[in-house]
C-alpha atoms as a PDB file:
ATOM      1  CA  UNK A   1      -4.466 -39.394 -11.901  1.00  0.00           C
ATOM      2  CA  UNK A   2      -2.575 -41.336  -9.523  1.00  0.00           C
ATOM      3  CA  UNK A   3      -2.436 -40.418  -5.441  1.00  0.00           C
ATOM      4  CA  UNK A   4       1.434 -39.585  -5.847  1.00  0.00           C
ATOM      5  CA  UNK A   5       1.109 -36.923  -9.100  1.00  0.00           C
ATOM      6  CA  UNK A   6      -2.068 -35.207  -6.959  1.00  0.00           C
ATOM      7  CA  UNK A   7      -0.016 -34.829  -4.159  1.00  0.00           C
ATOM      8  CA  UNK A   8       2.885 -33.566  -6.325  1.00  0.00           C
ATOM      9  CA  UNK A   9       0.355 -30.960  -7.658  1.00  0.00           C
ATOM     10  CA  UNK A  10      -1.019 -29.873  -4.824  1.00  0.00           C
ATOM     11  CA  UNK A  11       2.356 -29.456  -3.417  1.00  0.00           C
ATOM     12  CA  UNK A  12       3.354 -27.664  -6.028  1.00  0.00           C
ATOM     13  CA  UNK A  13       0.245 -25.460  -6.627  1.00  0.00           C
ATOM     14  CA  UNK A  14       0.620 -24.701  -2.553  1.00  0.00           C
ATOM     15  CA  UNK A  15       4.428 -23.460  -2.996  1.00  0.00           C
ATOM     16  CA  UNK A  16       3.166 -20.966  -6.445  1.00  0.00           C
ATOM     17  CA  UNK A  17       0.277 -19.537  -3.912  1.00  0.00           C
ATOM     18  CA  UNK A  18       2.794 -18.757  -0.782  1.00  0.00           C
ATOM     19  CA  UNK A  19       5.400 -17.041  -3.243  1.00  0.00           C
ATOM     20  CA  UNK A  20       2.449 -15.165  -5.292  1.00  0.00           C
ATOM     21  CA  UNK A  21       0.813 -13.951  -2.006  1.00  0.00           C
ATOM     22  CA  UNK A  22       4.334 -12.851  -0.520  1.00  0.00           C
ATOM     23  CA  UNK A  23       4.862 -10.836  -3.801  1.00  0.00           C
ATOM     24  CA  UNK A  24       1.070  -9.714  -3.915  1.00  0.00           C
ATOM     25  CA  UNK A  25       1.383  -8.347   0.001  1.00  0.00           C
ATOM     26  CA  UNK A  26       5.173  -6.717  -0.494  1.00  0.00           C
ATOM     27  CA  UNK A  27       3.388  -4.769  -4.011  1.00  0.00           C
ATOM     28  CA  UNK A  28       0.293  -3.551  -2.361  1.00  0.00           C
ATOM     29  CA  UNK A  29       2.204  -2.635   1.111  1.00  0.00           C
ATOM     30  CA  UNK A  30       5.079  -0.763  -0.817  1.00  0.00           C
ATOM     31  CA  UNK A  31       2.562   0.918  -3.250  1.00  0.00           C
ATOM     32  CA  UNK A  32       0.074   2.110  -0.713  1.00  0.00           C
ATOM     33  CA  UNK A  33       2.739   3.708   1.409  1.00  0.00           C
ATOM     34  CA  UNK A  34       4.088   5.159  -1.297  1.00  0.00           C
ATOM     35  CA  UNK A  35       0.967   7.046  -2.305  1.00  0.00           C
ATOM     36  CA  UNK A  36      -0.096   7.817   1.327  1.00  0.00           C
ATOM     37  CA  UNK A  37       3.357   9.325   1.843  1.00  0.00           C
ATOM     38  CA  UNK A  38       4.518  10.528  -1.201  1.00  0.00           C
ATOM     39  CA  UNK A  39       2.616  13.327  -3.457  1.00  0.00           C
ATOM     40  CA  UNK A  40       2.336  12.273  -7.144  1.00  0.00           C
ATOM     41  CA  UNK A  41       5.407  13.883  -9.000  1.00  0.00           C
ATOM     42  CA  UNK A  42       6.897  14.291  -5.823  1.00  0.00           C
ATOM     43  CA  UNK A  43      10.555  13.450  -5.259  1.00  0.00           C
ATOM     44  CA  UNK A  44      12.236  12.181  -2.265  1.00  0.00           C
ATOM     45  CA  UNK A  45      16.382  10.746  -1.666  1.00  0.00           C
ATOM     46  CA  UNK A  46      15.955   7.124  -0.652  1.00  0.00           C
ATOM     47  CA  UNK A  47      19.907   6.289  -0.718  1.00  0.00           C
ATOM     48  CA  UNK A  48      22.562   7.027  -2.861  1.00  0.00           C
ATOM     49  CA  UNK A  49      21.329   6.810  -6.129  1.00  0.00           C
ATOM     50  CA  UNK A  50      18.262   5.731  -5.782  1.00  0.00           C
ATOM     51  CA  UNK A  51      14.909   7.884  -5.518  1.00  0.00           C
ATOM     52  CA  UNK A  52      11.751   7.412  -4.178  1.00  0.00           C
ATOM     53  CA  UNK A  53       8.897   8.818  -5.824  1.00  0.00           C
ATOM     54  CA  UNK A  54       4.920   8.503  -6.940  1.00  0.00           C
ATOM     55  CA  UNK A  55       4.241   7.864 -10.563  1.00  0.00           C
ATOM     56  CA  UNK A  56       1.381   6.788 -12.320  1.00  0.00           C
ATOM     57  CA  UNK A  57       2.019   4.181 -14.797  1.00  0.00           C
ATOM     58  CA  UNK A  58      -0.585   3.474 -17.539  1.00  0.00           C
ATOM     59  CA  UNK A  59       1.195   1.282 -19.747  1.00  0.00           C
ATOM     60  CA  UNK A  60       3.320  -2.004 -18.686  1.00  0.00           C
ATOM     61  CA  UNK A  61       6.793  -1.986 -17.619  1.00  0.00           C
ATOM     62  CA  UNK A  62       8.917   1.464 -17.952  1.00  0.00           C
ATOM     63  CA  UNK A  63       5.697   2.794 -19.473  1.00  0.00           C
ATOM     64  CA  UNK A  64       5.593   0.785 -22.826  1.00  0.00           C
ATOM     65  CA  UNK A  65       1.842   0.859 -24.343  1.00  0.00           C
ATOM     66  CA  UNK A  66       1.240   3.754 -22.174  1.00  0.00           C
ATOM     67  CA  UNK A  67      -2.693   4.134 -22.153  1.00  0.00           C
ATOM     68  CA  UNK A  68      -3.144   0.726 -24.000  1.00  0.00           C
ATOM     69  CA  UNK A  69      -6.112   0.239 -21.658  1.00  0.00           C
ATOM     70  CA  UNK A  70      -8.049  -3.311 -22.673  1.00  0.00           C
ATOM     71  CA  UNK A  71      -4.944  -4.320 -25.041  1.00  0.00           C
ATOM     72  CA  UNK A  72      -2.665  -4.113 -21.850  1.00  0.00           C
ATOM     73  CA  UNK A  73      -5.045  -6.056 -19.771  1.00  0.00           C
ATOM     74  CA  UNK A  74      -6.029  -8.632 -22.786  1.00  0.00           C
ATOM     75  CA  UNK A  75      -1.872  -9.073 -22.861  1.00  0.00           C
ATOM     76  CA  UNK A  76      -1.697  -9.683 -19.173  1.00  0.00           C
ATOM     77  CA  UNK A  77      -4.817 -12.246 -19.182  1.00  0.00           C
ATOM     78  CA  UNK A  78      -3.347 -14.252 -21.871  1.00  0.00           C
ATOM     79  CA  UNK A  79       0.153 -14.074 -20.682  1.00  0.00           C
ATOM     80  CA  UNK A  80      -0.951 -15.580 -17.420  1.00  0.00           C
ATOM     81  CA  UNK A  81      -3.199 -18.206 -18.547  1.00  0.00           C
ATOM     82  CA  UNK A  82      -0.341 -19.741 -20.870  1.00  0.00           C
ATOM     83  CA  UNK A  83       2.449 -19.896 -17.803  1.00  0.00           C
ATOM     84  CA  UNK A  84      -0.304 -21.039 -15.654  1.00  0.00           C
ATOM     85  CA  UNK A  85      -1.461 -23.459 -18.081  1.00  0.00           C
ATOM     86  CA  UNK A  86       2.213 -24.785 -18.459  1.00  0.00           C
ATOM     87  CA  UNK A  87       3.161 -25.210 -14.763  1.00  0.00           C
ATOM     88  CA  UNK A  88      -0.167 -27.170 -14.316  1.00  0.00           C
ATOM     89  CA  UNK A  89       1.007 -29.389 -17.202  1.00  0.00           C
ATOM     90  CA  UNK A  90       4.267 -29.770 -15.776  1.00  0.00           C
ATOM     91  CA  UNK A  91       3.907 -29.316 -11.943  1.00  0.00           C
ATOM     92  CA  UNK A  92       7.005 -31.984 -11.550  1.00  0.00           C
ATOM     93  CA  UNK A  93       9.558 -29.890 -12.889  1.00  0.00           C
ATOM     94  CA  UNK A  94      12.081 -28.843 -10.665  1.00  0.00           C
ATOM     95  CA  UNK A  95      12.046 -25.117  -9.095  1.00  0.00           C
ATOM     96  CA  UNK A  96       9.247 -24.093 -12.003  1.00  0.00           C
ATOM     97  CA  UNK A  97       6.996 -23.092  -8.784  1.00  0.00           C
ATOM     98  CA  UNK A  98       9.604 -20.239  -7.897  1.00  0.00           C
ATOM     99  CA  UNK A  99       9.127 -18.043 -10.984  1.00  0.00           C
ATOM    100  CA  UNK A 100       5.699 -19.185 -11.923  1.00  0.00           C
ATOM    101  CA  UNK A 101       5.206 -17.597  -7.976  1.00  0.00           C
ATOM    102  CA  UNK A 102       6.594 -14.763  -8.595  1.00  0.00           C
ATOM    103  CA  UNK A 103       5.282 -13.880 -12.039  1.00  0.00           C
ATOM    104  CA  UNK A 104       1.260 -14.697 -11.227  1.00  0.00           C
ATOM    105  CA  UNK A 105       2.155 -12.678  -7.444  1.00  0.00           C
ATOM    106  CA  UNK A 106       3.282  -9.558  -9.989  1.00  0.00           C
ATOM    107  CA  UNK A 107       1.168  -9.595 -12.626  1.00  0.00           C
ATOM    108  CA  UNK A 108      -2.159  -9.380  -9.983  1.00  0.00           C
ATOM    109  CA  UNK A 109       0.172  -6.733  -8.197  1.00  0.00           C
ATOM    110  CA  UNK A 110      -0.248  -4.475 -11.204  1.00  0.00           C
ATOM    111  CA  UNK A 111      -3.200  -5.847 -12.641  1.00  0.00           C
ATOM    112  CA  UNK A 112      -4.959  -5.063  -9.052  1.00  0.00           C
ATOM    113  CA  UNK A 113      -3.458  -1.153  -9.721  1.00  0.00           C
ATOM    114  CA  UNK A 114      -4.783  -0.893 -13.552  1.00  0.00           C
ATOM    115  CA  UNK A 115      -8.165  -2.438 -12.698  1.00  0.00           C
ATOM    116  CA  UNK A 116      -8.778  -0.478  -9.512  1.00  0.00           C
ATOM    117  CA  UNK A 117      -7.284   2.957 -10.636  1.00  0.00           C
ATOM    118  CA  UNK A 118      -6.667   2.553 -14.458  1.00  0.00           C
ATOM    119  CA  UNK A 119      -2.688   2.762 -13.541  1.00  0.00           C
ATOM    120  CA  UNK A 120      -0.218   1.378 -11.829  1.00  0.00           C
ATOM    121  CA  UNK A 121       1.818   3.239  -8.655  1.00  0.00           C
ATOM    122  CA  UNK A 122       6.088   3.239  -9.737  1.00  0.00           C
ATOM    123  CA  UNK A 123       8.067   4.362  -6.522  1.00  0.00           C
ATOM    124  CA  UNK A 124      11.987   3.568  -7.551  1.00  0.00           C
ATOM    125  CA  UNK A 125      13.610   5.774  -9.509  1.00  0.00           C
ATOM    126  CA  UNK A 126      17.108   4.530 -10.244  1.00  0.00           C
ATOM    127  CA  UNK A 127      19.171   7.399 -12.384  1.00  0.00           C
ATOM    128  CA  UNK A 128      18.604   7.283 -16.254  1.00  0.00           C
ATOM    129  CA  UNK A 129      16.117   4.670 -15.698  1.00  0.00           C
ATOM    130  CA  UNK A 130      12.265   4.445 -15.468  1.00  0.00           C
ATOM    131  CA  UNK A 131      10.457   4.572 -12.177  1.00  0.00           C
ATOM    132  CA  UNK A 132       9.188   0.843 -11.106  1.00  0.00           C
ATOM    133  CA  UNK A 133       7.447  -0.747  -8.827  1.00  0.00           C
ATOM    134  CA  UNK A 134       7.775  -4.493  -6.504  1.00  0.00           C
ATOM    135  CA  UNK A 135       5.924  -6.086  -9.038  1.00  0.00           C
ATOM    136  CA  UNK A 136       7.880  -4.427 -12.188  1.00  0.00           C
ATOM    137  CA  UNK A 137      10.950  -6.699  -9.905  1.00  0.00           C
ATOM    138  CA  UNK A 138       9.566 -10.071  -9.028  1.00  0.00           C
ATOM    139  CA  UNK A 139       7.830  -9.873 -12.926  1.00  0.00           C
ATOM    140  CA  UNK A 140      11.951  -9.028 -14.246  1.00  0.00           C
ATOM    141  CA  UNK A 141      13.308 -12.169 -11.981  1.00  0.00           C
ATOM    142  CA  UNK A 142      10.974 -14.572 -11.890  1.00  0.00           C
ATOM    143  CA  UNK A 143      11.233 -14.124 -16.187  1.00  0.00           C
ATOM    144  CA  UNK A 144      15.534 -14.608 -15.923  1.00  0.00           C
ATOM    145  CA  UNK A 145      14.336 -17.565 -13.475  1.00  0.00           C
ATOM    146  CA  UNK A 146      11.744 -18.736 -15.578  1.00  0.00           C
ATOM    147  CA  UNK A 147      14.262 -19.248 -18.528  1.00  0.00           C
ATOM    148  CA  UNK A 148      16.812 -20.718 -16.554  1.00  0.00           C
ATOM    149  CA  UNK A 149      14.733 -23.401 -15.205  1.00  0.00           C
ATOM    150  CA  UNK A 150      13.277 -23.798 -18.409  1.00  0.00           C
ATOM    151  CA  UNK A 151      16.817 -23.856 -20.221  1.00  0.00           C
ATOM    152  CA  UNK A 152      18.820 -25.609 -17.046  1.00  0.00           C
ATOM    153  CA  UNK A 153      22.008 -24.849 -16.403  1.00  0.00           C
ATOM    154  CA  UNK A 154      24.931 -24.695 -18.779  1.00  0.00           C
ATOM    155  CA  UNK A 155      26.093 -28.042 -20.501  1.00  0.00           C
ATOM    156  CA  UNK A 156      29.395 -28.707 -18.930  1.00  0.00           C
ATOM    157  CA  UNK A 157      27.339 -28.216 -15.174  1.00  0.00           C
ATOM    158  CA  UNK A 158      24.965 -31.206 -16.740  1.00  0.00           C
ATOM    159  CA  UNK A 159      27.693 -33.061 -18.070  1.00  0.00           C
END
């Protein structure tokens, strides 16, 4: 491998570390507060419409697979090792660090949770919605920006 494509990897591998920590620190901050502050079940008004409260999640997002246990965190593993394994494949690619940051900094979010407690902490409640947590948010974006980097943007903006 040349000097020029091992710096671009580095760089690149650097940039997916600083936005997975930042996501990593903002989950565990906002989940241990929560559950120092807030009794499980309990329910307190956060602002207009939204709620915060302390639920215990044992499935993935908005509860799906509740108590899958080993197939949630088999599912997790392998999902991670593919995007991981494609952004090392293709650390060149323009703004693929961004979501690839915030997806790895999520997944560990909740994966730290489920390994450490067998659940993970959900604090916002948004009305006829499931609770969810930091991670549940950077996971949700960095996916929408993970397909948009991965589709680009429309034809005529190429054009």
């Amino acid at each position: 491998m040349t000097q020029a494509k091992t710096s671009i990897r580095t760089a690149a591998i650097a940039r997916v570390a600083l936005v997975a920590a930042v996501v990593l620190a903002l989950d565990q901050i906002t989940k241990h507060t929560i559950a120092s502050g807030i009794d499980a079940g309990e329910v307190k008004k956060f602002l207009p419409g939204v709620n915060l409260v302390h639920v215990r999640n044992t499935g993935v997002a908005f509860s799906i697979f509740s108590g899958g246990g080993t197939l949630v965190l088999v599912f997790t593993f392998a999902a991670l090792a593919l995007l991981v394994g494609y952004f090392v494949m293709h650390p060149q690619r323009p703004w693929l660090w961004i979501p690839t940051g915030m997806l790895v900094g999520g997944a560990l979010g909740n994966l730290i949770d489920r390994i450490a407690s067998g659940a993970v902490t959900d604090f916002i409640k948004l009305p006829h919605w499931p609770a969810f947590n930091v991670a549940d948010i950077a996971i949700t974006v960095g996916v929408l920006v993970l397909v948009y980097v991965l589709e680009g943007p429309p034809r005529r903006a190429r054009a």
